[in-house]
N, C-alpha and C. Protein backbone atom coordinates (compact mmCIF):
# COMPACT_ATOMS: atom_id res chain seq x y z
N UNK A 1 0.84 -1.18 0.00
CA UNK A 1 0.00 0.00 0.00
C UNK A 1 0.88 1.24 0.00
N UNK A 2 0.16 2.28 -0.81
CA UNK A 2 0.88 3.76 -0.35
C UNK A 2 0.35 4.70 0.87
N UNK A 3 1.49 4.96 1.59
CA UNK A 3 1.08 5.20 2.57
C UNK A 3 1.92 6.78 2.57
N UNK A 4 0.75 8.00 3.33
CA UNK A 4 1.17 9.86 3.24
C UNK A 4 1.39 9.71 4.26
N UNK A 5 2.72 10.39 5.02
CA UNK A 5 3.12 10.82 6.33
C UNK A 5 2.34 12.50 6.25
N UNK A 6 1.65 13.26 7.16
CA UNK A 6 2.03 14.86 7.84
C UNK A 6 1.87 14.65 8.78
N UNK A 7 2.64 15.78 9.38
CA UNK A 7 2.65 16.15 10.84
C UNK A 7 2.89 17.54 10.80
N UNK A 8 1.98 18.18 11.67
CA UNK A 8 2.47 19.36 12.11
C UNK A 8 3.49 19.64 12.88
N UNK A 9 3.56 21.01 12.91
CA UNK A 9 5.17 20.92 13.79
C UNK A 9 4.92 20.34 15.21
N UNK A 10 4.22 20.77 16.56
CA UNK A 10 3.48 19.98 17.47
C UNK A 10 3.52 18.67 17.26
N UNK A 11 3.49 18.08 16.13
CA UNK A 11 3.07 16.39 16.26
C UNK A 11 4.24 15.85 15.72
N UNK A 12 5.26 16.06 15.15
CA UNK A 12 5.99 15.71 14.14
C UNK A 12 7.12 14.49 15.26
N UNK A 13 7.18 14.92 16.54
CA UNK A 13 7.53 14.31 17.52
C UNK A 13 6.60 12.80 17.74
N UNK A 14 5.47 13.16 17.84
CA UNK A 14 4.51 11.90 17.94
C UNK A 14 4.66 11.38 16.85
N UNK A 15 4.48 12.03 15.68
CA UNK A 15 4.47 10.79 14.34
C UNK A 15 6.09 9.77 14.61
N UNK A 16 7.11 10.63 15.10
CA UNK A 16 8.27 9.85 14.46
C UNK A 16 8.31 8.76 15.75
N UNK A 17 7.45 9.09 16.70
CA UNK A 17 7.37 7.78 18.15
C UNK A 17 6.64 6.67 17.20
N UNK A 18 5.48 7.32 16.64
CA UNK A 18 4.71 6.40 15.91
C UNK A 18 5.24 5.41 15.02
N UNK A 19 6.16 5.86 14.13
CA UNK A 19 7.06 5.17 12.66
C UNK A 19 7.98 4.28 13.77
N UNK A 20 8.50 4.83 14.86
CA UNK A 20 9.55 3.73 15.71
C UNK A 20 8.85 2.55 15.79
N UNK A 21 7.35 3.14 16.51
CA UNK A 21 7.01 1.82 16.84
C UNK A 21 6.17 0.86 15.90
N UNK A 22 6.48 1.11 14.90
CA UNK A 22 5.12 0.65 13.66
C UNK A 22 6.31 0.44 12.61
N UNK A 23 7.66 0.30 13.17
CA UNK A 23 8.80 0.50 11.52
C UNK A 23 8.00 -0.99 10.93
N UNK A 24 8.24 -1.63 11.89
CA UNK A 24 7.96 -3.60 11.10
C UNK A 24 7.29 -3.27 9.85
N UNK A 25 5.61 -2.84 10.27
CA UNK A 25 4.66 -2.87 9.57
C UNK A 25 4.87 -2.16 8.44
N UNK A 26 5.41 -0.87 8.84
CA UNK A 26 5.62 0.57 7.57
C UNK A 26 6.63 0.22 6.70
N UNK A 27 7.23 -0.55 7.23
CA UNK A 27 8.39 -0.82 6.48
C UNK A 27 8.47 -1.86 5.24
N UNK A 28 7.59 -2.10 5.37
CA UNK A 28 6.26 -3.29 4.55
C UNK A 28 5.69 -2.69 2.99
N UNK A 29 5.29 -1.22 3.31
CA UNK A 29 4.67 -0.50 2.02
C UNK A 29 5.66 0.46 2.06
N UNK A 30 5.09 1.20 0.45
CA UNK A 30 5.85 2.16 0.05
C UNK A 30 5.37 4.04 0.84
N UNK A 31 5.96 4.38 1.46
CA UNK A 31 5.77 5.74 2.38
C UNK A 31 6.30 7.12 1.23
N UNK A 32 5.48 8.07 2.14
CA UNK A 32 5.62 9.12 1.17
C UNK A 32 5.61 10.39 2.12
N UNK A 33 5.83 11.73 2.35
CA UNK A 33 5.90 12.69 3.26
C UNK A 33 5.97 13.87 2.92
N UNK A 34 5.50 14.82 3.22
CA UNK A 34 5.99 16.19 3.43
C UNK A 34 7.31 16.12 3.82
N UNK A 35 8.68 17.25 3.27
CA UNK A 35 9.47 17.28 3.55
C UNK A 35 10.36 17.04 4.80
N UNK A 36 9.50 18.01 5.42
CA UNK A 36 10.36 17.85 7.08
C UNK A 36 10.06 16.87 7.55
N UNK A 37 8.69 16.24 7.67
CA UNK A 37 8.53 15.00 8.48
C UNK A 37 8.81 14.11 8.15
N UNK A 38 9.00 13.81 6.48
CA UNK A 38 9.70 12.76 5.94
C UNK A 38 11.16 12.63 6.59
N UNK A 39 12.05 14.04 6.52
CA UNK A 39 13.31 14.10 6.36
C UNK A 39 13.29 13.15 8.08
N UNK A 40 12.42 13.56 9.36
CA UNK A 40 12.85 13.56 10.72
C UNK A 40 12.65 11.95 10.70
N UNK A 41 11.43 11.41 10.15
CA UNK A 41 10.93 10.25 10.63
C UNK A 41 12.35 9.31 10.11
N UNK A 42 12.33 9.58 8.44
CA UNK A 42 13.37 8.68 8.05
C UNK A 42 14.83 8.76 8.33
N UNK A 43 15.18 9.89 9.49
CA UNK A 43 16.73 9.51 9.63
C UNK A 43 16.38 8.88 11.45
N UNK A 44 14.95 8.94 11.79
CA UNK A 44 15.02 8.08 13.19
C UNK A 44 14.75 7.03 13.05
N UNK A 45 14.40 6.25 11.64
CA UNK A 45 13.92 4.71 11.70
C UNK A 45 14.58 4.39 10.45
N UNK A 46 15.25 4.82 9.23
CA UNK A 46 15.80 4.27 8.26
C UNK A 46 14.62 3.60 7.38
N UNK A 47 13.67 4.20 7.65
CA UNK A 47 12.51 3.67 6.54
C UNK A 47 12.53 4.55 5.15
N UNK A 48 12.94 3.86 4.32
CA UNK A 48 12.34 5.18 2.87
C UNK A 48 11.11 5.37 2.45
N UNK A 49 11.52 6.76 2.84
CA UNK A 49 10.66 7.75 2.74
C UNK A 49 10.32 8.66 1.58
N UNK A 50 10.05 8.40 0.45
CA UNK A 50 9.37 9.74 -0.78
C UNK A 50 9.11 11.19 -0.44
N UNK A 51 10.20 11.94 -0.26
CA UNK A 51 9.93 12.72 0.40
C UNK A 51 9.52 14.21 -0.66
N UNK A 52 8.55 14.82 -0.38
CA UNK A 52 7.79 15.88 -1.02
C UNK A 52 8.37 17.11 -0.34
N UNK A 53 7.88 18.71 -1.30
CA UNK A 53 8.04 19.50 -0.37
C UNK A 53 7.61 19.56 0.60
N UNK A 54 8.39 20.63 2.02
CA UNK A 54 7.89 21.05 3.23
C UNK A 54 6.30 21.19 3.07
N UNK A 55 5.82 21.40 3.94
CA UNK A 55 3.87 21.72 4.12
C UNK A 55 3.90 23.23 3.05
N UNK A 56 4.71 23.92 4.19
CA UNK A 56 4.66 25.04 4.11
C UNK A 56 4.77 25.40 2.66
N UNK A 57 5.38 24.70 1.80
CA UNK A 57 6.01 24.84 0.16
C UNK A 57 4.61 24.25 -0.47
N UNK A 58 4.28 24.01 0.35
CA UNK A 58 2.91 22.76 -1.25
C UNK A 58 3.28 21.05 -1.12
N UNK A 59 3.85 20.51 -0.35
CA UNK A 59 4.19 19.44 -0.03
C UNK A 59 2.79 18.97 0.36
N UNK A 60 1.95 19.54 1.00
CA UNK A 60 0.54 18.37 1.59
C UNK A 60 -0.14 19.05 0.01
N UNK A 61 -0.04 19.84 -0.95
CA UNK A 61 -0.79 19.77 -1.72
C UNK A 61 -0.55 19.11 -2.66
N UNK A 62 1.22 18.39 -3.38
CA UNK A 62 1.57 17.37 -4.03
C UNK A 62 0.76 15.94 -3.41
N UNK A 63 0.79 16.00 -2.03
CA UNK A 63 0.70 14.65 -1.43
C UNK A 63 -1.52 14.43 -1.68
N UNK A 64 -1.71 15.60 -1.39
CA UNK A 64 -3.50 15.70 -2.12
C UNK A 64 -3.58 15.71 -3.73
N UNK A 65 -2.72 15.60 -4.59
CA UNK A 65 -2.87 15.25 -6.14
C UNK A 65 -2.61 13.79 -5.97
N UNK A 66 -1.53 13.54 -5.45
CA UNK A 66 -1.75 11.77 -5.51
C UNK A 66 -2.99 11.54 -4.57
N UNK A 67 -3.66 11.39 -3.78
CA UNK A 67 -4.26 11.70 -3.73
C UNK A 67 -5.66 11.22 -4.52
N UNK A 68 -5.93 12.32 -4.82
CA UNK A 68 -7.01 12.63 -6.21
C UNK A 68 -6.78 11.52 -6.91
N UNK A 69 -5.59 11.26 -7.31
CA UNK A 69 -5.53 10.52 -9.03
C UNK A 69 -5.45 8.94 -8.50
N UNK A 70 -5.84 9.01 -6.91
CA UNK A 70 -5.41 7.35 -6.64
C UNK A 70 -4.50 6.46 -6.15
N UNK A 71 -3.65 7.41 -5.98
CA UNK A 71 -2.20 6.80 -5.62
C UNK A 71 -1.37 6.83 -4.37
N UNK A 72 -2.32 6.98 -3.80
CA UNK A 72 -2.26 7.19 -2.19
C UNK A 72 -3.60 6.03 -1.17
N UNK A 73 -3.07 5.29 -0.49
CA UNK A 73 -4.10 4.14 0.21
C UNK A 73 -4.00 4.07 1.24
N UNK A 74 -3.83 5.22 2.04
CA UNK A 74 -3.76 5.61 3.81
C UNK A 74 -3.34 6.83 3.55
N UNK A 75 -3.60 7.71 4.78
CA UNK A 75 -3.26 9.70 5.16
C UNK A 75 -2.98 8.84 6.64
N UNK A 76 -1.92 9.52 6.86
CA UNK A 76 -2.13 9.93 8.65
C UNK A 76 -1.12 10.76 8.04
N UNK A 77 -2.47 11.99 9.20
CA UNK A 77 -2.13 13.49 9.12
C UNK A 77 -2.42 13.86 10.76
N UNK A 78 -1.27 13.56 11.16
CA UNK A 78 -1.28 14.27 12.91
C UNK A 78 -0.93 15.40 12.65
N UNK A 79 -2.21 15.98 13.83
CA UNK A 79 -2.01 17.67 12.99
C UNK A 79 -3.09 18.21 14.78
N UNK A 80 -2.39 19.42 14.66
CA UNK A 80 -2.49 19.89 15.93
C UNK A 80 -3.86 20.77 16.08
N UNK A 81 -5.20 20.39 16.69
CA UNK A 81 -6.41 21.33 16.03
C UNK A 81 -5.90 22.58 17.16
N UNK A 82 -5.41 22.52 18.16
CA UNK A 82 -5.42 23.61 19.46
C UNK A 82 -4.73 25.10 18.91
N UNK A 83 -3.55 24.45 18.60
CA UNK A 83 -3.04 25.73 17.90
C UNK A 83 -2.24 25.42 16.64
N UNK A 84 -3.36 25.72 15.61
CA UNK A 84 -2.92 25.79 13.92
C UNK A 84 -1.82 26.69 13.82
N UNK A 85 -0.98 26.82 13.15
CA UNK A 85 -0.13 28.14 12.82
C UNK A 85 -0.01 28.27 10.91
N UNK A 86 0.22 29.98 10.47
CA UNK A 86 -0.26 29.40 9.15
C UNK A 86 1.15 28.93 8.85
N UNK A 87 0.55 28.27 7.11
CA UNK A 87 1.73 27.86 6.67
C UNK A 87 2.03 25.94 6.81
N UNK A 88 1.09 26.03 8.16
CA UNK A 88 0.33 24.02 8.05
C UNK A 88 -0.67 23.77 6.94
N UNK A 89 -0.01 22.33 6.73
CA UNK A 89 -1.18 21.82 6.05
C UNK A 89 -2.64 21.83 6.10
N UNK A 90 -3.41 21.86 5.50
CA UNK A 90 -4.46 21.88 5.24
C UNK A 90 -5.39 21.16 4.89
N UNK A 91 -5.85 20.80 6.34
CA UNK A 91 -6.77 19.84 6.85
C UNK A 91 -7.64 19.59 5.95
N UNK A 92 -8.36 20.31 5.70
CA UNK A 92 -9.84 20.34 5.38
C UNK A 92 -10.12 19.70 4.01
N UNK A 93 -9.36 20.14 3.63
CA UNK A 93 -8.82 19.67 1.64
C UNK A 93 -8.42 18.76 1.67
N UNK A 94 -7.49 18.02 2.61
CA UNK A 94 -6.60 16.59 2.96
C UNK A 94 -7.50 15.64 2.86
N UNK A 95 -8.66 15.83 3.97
CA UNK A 95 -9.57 15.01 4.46
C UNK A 95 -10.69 15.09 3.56
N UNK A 96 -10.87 16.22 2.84
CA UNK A 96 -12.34 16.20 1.68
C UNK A 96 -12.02 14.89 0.88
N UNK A 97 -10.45 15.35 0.50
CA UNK A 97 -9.91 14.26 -0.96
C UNK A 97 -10.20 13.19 -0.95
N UNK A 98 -9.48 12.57 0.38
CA UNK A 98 -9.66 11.45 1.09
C UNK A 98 -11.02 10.89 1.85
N UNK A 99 -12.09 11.73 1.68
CA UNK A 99 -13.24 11.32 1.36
C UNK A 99 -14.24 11.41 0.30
N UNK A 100 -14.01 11.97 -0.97
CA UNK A 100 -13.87 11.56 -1.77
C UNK A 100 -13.77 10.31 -2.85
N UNK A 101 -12.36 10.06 -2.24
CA UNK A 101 -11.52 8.55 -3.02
C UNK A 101 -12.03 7.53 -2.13
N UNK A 102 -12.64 7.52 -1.04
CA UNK A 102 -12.55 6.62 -0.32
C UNK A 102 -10.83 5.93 0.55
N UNK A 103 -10.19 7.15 1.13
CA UNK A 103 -9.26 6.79 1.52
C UNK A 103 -9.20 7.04 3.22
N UNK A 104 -8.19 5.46 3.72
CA UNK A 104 -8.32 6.04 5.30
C UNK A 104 -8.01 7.11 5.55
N UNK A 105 -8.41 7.72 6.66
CA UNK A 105 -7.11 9.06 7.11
C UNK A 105 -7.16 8.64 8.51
N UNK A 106 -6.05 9.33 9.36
CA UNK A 106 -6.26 9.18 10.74
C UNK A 106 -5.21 10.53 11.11
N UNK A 107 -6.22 11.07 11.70
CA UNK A 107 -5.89 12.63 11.82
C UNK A 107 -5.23 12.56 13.60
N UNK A 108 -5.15 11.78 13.89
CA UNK A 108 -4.87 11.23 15.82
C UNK A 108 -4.12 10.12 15.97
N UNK A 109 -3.68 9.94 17.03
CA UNK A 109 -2.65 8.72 17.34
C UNK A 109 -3.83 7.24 17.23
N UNK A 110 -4.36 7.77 17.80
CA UNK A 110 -5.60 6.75 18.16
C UNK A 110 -6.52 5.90 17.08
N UNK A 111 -6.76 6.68 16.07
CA UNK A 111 -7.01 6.12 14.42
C UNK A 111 -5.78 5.80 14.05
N UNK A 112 -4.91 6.30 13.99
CA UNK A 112 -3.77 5.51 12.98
C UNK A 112 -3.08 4.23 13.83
N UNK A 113 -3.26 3.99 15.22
CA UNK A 113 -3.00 2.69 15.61
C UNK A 113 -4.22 1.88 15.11
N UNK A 114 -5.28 2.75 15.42
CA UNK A 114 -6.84 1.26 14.82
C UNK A 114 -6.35 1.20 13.54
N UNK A 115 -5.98 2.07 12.61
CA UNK A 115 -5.66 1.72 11.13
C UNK A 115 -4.39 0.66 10.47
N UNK A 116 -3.57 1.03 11.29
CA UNK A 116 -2.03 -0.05 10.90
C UNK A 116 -2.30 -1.00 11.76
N UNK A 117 -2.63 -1.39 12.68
CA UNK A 117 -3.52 -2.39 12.80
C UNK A 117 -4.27 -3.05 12.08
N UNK A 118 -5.48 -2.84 11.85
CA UNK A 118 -6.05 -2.87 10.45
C UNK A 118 -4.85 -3.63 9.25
N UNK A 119 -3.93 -2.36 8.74
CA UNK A 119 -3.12 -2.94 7.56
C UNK A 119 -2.33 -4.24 8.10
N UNK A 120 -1.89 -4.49 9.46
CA UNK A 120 -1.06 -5.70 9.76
C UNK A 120 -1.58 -6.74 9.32
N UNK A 121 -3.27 -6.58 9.68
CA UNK A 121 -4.19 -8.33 9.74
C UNK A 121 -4.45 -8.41 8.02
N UNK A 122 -4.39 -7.13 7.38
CA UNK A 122 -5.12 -7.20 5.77
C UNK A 122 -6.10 -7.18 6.01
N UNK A 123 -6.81 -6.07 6.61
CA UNK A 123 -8.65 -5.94 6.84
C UNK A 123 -8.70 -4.53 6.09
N UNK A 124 -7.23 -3.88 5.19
CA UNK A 124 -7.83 -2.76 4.69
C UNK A 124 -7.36 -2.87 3.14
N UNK A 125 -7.30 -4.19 2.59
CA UNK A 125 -7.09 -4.59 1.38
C UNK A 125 -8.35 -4.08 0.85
N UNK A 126 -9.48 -4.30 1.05
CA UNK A 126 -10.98 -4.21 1.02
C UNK A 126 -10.77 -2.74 -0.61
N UNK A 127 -9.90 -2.35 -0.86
CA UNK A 127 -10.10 -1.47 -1.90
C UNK A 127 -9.85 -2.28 -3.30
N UNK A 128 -8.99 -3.45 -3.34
CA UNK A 128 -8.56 -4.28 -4.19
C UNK A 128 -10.22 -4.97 -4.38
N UNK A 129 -10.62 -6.14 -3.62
CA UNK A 129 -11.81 -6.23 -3.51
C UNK A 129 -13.03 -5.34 -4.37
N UNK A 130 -13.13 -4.14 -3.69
CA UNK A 130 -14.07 -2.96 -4.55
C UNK A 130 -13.67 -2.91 -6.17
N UNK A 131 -12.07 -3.18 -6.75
CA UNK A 131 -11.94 -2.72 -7.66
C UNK A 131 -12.31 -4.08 -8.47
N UNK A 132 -12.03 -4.85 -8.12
CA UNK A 132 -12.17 -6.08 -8.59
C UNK A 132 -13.83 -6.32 -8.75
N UNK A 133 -14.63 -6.05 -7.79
CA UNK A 133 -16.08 -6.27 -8.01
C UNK A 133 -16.62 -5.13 -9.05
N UNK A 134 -16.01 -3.96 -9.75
CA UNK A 134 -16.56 -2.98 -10.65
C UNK A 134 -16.84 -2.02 -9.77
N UNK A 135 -17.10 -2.01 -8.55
CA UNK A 135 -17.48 -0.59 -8.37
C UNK A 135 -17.20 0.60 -8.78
């Protein structure tokens, strides 16, 4: 599966606890990131990482064209609602896309463990399935 790293600056700490403890699994599919969080996660776990521009550059808006066109099959976007600052990604558009396409997102620690979870057992293949039945 393709899998989008963001993190806001606030979270970018939690995501890269997250990739430590999830390398097995992540390390499994092909990953993709906004610049900085790509750059932090992949020099603390040695996972490759596709790394896009910063947020701030258009990096979550490259990572919302794949996206769109399909080529993206998980978001976790830890992202800080308390205090936004500009120049973060952009939630709202992230999560439209990705509902939309029918793609997971997990905007919290707490969805993206129910979700890679999920991808460990293969309970989120279910898009192969859909494509295969015509939908």
């Amino acid at each position: 599966m393709n899998i989008a790293l963001i993190a806001h600056d606030a979270k970018k700490e939690l995501m890269t606890q997250f990739c430590i403890a999830y390398c097995g699994i992540l390390s499994r599919h092909s990953l993709c990131a906004t610049g900085t969080t790509g750059k932090i996660v992949s020099e603390a776990t040695g996972l490759h990482i596709v790394k896009y521009l910063s947020g701030s550059q258009g990096g979550d808006q490259q990572i919302g064209a794949r996206i769109a066109c399909n080529e993206i099959d998980l978001l976790l976007l830890f992202r800080d609602p308390l205090n936004p600052k500009p120049g973060e990604p952009s939630d709202s558009n992230l999560v439209r896309l990705c509902d939309v396409h029918d793609i997971p997102v997990a905007t919290n620690i707490a969805t993206a463990e129910a979700l890679i979870h999920s991808l460990e057992r293969g309970d989120l293949d279910w898009r192969n399935i859909v494509h295969q039945s015509g939908r």
